[in-house]
N, C-alpha and C. Protein backbone atom coordinates (compact mmCIF):
# COMPACT_ATOMS: atom_id res chain seq x y z
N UNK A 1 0.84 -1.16 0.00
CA UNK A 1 0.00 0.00 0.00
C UNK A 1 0.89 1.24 0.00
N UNK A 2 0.47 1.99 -0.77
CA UNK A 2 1.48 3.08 -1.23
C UNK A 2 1.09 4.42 0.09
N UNK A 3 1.50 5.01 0.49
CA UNK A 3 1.01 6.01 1.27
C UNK A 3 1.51 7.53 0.91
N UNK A 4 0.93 8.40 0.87
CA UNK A 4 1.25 9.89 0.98
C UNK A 4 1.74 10.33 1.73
N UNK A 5 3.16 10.95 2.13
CA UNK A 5 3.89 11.25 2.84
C UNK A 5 4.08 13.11 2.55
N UNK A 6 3.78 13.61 3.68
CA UNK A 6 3.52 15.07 3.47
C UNK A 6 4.72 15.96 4.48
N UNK A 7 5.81 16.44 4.40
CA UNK A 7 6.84 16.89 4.90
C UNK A 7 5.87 18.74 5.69
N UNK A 8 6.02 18.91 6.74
CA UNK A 8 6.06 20.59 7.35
C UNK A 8 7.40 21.07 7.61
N UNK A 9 8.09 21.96 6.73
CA UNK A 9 9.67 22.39 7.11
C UNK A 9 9.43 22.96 9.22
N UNK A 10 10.78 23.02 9.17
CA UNK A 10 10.40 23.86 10.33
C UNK A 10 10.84 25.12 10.09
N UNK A 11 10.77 26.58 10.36
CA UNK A 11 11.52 27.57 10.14
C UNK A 11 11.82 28.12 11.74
N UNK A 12 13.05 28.75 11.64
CA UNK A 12 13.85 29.50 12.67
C UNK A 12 13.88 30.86 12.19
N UNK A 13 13.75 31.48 12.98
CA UNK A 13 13.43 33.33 12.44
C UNK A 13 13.28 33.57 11.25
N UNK A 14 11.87 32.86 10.43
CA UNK A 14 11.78 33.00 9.57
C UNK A 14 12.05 32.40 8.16
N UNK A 15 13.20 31.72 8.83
CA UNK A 15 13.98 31.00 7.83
C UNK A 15 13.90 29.19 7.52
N UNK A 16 13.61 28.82 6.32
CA UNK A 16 13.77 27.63 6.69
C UNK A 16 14.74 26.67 6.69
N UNK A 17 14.64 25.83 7.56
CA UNK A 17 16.52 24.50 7.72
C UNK A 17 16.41 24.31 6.86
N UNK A 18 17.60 24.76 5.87
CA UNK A 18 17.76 23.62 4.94
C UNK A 18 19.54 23.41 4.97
N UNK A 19 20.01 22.22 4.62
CA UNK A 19 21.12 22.00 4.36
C UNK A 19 22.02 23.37 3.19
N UNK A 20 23.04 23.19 3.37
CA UNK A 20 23.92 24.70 2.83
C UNK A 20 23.83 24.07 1.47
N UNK A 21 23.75 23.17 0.75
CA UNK A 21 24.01 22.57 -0.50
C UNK A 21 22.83 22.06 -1.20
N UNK A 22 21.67 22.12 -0.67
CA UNK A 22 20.15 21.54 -1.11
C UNK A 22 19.36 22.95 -1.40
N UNK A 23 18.79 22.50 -2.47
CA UNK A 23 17.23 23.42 -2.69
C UNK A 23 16.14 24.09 -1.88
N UNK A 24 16.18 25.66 -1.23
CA UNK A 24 15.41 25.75 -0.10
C UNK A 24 14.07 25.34 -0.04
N UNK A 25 13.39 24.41 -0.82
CA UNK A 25 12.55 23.52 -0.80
C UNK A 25 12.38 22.21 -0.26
N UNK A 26 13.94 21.67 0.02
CA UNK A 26 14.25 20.85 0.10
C UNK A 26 14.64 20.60 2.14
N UNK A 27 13.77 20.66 2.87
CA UNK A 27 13.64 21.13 4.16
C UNK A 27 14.98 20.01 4.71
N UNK A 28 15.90 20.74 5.56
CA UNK A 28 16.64 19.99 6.30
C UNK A 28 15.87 19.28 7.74
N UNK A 29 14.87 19.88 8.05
CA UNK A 29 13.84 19.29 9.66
C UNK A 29 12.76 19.74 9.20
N UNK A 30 12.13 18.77 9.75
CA UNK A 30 10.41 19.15 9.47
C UNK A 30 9.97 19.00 10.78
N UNK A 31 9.06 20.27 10.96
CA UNK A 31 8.25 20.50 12.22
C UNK A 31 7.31 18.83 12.51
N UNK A 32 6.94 18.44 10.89
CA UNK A 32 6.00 17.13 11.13
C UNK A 32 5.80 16.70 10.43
N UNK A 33 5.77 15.18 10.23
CA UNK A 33 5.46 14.70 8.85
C UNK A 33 4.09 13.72 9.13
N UNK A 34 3.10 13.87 7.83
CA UNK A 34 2.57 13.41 8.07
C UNK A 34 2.39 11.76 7.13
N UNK A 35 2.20 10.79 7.36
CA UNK A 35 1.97 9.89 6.88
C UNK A 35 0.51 9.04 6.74
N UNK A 36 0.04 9.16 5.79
CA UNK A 36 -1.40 8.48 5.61
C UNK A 36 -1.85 9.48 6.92
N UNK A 37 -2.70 8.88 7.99
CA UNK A 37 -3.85 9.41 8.92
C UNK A 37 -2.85 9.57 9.98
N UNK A 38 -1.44 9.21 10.26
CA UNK A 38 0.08 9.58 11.52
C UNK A 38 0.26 10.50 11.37
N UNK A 39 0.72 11.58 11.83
CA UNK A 39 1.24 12.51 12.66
C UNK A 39 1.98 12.61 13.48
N UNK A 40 3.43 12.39 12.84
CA UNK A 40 4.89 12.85 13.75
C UNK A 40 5.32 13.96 13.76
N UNK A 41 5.10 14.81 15.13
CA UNK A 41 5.89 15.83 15.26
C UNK A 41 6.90 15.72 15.83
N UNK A 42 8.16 16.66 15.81
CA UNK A 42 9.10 16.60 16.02
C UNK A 42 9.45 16.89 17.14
N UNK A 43 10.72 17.09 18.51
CA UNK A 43 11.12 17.41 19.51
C UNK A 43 10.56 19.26 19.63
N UNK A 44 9.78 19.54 20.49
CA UNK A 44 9.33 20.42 20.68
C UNK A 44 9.92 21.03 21.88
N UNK A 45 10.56 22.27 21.95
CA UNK A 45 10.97 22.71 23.13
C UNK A 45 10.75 23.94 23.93
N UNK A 46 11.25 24.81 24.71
CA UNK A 46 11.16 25.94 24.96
C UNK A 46 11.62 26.96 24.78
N UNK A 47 12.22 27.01 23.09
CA UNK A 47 12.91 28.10 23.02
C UNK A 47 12.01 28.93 21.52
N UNK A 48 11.86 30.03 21.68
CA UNK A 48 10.92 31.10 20.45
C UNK A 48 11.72 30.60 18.94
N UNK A 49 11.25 30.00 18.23
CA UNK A 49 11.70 30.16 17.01
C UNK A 49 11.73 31.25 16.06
N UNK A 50 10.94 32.21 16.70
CA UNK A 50 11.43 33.31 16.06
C UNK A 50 12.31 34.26 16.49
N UNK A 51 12.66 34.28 17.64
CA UNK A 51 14.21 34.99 18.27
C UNK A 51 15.31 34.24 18.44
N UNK A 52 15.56 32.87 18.10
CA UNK A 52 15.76 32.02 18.57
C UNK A 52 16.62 31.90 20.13
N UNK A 53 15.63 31.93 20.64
CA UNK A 53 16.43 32.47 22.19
C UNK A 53 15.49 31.74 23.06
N UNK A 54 16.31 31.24 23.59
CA UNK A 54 15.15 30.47 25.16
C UNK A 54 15.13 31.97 26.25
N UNK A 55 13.60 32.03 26.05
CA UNK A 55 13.58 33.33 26.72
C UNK A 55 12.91 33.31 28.27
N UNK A 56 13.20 32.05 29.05
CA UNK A 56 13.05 31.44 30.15
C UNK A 56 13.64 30.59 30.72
N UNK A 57 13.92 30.64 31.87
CA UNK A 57 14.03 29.75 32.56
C UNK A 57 13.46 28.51 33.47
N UNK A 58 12.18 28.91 33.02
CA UNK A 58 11.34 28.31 34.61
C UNK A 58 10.77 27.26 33.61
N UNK A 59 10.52 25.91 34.02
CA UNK A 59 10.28 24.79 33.69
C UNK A 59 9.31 24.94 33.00
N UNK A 60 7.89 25.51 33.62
CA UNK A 60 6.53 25.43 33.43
C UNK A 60 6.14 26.35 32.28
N UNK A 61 7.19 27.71 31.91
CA UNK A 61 6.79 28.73 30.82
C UNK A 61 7.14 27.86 29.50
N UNK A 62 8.47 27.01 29.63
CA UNK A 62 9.25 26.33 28.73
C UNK A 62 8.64 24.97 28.31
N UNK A 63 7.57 24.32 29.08
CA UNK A 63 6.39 23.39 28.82
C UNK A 63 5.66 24.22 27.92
N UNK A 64 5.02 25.19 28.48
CA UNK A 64 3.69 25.57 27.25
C UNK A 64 4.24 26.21 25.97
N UNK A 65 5.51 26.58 26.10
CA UNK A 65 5.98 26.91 24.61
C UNK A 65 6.47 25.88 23.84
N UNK A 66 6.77 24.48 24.45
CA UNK A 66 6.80 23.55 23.76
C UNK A 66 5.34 22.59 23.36
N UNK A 67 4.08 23.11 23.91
CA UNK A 67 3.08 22.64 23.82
C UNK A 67 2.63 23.66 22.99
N UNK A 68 2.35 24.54 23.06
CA UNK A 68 2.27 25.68 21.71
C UNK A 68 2.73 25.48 20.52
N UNK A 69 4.17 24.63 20.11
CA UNK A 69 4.51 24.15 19.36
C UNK A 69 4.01 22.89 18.42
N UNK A 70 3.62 21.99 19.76
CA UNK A 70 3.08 20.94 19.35
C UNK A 70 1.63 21.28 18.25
N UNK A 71 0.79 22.08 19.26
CA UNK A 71 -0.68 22.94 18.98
C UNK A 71 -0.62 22.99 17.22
N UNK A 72 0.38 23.90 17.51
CA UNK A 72 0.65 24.66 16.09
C UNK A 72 1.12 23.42 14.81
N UNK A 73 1.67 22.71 15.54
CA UNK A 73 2.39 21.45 14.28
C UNK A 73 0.86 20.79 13.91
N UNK A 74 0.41 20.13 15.06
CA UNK A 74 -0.57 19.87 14.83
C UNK A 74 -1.77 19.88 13.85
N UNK A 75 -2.11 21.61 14.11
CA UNK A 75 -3.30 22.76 13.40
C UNK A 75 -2.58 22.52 11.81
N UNK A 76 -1.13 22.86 11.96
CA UNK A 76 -1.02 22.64 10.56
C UNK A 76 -1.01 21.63 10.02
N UNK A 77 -0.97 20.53 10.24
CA UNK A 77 -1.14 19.16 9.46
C UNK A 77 -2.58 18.67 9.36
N UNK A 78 -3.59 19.57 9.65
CA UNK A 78 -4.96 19.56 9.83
C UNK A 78 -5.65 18.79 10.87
N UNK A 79 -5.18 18.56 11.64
CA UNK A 79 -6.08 17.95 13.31
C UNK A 79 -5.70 19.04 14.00
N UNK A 80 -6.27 18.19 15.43
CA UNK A 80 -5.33 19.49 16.55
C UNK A 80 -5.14 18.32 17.59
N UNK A 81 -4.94 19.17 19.06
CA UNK A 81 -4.45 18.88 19.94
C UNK A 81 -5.22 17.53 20.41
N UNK A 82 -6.53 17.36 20.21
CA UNK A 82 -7.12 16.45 20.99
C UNK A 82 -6.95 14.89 20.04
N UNK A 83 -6.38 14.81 18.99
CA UNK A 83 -5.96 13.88 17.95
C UNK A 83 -4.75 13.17 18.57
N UNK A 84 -4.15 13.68 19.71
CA UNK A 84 -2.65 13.33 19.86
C UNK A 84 -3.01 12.06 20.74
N UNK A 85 -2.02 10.69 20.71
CA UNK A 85 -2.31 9.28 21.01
C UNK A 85 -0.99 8.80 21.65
N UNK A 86 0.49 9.57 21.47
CA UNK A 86 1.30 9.38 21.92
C UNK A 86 2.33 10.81 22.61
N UNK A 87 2.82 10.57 23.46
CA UNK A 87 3.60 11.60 23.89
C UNK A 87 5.04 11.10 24.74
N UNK A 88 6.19 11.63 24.01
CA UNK A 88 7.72 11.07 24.72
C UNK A 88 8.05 12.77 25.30
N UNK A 89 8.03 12.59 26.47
CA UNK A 89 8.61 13.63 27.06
C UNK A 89 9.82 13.53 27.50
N UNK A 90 11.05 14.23 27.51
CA UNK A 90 12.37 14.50 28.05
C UNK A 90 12.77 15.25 29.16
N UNK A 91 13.10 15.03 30.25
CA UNK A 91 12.93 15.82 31.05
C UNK A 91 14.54 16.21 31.70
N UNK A 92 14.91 17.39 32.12
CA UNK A 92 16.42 17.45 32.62
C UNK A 92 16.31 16.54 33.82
N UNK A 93 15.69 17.74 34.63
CA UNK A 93 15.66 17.39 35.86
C UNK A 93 14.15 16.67 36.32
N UNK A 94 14.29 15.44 37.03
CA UNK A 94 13.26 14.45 37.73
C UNK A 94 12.31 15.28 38.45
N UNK A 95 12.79 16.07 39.18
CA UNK A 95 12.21 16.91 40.21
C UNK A 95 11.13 18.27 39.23
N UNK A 96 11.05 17.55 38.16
CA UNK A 96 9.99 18.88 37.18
C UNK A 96 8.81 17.85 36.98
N UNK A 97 8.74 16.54 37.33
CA UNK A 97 8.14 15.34 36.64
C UNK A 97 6.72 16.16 37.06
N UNK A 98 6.36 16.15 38.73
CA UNK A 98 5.43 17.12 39.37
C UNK A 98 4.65 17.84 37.97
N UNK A 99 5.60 19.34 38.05
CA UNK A 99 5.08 20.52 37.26
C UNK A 99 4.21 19.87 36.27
N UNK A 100 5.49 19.03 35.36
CA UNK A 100 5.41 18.85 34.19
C UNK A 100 3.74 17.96 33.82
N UNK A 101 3.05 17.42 34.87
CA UNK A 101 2.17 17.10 34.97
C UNK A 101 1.22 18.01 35.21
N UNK A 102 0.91 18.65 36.17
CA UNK A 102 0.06 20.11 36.61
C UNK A 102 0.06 20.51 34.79
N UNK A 103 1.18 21.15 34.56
CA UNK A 103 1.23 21.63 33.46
C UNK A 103 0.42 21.38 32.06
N UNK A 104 0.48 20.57 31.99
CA UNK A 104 0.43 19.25 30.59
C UNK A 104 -1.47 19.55 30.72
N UNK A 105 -2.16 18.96 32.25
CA UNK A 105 -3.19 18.76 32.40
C UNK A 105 -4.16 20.53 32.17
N UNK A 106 -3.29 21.26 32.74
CA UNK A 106 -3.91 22.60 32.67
C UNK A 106 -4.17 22.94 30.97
N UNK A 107 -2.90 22.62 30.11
CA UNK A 107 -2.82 22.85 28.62
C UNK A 107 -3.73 21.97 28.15
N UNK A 108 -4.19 20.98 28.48
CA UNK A 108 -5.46 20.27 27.95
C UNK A 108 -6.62 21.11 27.61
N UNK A 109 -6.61 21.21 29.30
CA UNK A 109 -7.52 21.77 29.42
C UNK A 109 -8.52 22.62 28.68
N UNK A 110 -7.40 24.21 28.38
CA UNK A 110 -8.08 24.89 27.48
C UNK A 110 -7.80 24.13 25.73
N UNK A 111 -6.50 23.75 25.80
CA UNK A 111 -6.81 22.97 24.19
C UNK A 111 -6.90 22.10 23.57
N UNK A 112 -7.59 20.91 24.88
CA UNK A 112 -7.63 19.50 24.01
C UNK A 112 -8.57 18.95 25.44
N UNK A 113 -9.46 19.31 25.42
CA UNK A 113 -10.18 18.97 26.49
C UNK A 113 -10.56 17.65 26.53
N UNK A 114 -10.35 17.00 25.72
CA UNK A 114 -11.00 15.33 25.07
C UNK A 114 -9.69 14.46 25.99
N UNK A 115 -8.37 15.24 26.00
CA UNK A 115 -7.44 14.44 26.33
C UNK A 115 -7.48 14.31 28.11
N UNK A 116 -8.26 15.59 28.76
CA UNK A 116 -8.39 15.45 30.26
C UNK A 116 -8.67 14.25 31.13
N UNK A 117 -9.73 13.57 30.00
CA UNK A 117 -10.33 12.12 30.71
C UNK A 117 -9.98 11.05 29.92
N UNK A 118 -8.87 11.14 28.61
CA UNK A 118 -8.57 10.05 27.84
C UNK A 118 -7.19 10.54 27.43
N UNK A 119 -6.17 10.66 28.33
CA UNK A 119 -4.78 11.32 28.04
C UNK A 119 -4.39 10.19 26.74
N UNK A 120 -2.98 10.83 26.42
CA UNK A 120 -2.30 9.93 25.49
C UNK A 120 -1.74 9.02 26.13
N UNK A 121 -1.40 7.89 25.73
CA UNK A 121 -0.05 7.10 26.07
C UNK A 121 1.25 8.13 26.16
N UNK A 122 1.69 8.17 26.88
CA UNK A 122 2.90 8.73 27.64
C UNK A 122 4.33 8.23 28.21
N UNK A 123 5.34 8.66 27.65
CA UNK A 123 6.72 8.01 28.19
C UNK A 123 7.40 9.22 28.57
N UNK A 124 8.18 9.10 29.77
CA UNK A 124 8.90 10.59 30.15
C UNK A 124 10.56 9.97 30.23
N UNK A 125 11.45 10.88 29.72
CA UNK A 125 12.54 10.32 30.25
C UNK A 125 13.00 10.95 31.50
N UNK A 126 14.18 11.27 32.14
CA UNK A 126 15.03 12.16 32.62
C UNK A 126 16.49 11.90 31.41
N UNK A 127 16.88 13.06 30.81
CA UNK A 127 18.24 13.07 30.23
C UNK A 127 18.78 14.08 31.12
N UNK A 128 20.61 13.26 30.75
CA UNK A 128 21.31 13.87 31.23
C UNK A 128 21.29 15.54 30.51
N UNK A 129 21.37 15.21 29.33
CA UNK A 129 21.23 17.01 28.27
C UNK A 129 20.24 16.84 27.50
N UNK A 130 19.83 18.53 26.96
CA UNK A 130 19.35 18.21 25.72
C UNK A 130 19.90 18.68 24.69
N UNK A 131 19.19 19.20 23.56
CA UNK A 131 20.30 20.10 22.37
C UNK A 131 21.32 21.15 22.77
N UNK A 132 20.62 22.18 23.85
CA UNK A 132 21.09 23.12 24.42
C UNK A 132 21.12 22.94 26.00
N UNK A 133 21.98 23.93 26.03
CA UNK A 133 22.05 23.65 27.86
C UNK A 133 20.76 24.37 28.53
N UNK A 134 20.41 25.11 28.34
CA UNK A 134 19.03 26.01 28.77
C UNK A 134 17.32 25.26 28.53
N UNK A 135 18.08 24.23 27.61
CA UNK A 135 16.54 23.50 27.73
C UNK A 135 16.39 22.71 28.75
N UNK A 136 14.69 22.81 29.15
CA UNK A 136 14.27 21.45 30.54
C UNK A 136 13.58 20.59 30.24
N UNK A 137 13.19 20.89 28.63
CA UNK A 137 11.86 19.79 28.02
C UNK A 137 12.14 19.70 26.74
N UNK A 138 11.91 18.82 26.32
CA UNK A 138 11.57 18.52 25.06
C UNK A 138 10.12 17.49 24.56
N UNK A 139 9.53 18.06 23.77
CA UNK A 139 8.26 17.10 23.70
C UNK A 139 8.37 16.19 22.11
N UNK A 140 8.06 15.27 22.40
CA UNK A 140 7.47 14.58 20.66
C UNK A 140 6.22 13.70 20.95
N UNK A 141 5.88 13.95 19.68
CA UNK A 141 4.88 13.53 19.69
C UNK A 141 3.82 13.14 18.32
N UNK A 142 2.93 11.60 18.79
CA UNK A 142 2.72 11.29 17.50
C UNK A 142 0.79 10.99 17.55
N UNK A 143 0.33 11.35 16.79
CA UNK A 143 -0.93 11.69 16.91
C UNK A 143 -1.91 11.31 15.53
N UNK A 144 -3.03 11.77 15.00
CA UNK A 144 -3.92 11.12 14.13
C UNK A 144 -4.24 12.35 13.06
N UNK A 145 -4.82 12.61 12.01
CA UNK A 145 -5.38 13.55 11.59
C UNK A 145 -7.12 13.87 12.37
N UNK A 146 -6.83 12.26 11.86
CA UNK A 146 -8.92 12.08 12.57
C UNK A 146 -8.53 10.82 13.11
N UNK A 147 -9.40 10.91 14.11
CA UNK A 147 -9.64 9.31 14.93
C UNK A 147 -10.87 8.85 14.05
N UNK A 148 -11.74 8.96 13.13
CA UNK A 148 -12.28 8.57 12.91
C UNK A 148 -11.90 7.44 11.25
């Protein structure tokens, strides 16, 4: 069975990744790809892609800007938030596991209210790093267009 495979670049201030030697069409990262009715988004974190600057420190601001991310990958591959079926969270520090829950459940809340009483399947790590030293999260995540 042949499937349709649909690439979302990601862009950084504007700009999109692409390798120094490829076609700027030719996306070096994609925010998400979608495959048939899947939905892989990519490591989502807490830093503005359009300043590219982690413009926080505090665990819980750096969750919803990586859930904002997700939102947005999401919206654009045409579902949204309440479509999502899997979630790998990364975590620095153990001692955010707490927040990172409060957190997660509050962001339902207002944007995926379906997930409050039917969360995703969920895996959290603790890493030692992540890309950058200033990150505390990273999210991925893989989800549906339609459940139906």
């Amino acid at each position: 069975m042949n499937r349709e495979v649909r690439h979302y670049p990601e862009y950084w201030g504007g700009k999109k990744l692409a390798y120094p030697h490829v076609a700027p069409e030719a996306p070096k990262f994609s925010r998400s790809v979608v495959v048939g009715n899947l939905i892989f988004v990519s490591g989502c974190q807490g830093m503005n892609p359009e300043t590219l600057k982690t413009e926080t420190g505090v665990f819980e601001e750096q969750m919803v800007i990586a859930l904002d991310k997700v939102r947005m990958a999401m919206e654009e591959a045409g579902s949204s938030m309440n479509n999502i079926v899997k979630t790998l969270m990364l975590l620095k520090n153990l001692e955010d596991y707490p927040r990172r829950r409060k957190t997660e459940l509050e962001y339902y809340q207002e944007y995926a209210p379906f997930l409050v009483d039917s969360p995703p399947a969920s895996t959290f790590m603790q890493v030692a790093s992540l890309a950058r030293p200033e990150f505390l999260v990273e999210i991925d995540v893989i989800g549906v267009v339609s459940r139906e």
